[in-house]
Protein backbone atom coordinates (compact mmCIF):
# COMPACT_ATOMS: atom_id res chain seq x y z
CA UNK A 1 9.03 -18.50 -40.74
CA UNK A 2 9.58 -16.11 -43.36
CA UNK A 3 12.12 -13.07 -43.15
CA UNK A 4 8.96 -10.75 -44.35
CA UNK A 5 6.56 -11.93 -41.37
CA UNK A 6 9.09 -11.02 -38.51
CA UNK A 7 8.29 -7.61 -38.17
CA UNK A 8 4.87 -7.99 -38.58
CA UNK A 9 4.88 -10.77 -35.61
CA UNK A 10 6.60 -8.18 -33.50
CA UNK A 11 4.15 -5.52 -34.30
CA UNK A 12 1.38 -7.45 -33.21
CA UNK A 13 3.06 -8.65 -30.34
CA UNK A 14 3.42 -12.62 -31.52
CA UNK A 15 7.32 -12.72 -32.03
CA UNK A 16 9.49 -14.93 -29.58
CA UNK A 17 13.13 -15.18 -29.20
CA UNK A 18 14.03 -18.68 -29.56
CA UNK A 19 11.52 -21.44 -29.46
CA UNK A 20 9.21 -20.85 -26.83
CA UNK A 21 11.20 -17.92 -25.56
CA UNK A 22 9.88 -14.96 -24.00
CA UNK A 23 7.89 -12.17 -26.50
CA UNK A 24 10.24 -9.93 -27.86
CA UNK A 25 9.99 -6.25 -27.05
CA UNK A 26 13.07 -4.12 -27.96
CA UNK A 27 13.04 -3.44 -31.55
CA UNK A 28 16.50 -3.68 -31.85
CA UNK A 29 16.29 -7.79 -30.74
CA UNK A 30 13.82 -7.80 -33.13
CA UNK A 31 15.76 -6.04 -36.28
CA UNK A 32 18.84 -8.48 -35.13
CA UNK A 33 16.18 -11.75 -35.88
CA UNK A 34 15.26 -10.38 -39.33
CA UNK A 35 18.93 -10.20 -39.89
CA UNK A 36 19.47 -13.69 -38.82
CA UNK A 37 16.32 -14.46 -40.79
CA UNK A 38 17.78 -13.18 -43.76
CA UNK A 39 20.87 -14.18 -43.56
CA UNK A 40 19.27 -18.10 -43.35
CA UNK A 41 17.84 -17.43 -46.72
CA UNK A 42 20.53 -16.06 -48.35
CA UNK A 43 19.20 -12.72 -49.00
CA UNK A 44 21.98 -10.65 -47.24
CA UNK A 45 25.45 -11.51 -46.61
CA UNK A 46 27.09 -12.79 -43.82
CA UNK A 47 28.77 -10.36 -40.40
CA UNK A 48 31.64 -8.65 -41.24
CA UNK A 49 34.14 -9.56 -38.58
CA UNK A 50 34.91 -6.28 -36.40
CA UNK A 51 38.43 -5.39 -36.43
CA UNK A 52 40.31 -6.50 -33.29
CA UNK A 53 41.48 -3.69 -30.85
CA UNK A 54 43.96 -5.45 -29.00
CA UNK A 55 44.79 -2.45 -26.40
CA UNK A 56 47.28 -3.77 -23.68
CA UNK A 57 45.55 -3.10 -20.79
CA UNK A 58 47.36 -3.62 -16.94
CA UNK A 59 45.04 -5.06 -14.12
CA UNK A 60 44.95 -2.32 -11.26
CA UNK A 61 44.56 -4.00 -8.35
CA UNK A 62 43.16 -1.57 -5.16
CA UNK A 63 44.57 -3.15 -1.99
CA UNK A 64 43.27 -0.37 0.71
């Protein structure tokens, strides 16, 4: 399918996630497929990598 029919499939209520998957409601799932859907054709780059926040966190552990 076509990057330019995936909104229109979720407007009307037709768009899936994955094959046979459930219908997709959120808008945001459905912005994050025309992404993917773009970025299959080559019309958009790909992710930029998020920057890794390596905080040291300690495990609290509550004996009580």
């Amino acid at each position: 399918m076509p990057a330019s029919e995936v909104m229109k499939k979720f407007r009307k209520r037709e768009l899936h996630s994955g094959r046979g998957g459930k219908i997709v409601r959120s808008k945001k799932q459905a912005k994050a497929i025309l992404l993917s859907y773009l970025r299959k054709e080559g019309r958009i780059g790909p992710r930029k990598k998020a920057k890794s926040k390596k905080a040291a966190r300690k495990k609290v552990s509550s004996k009580g």
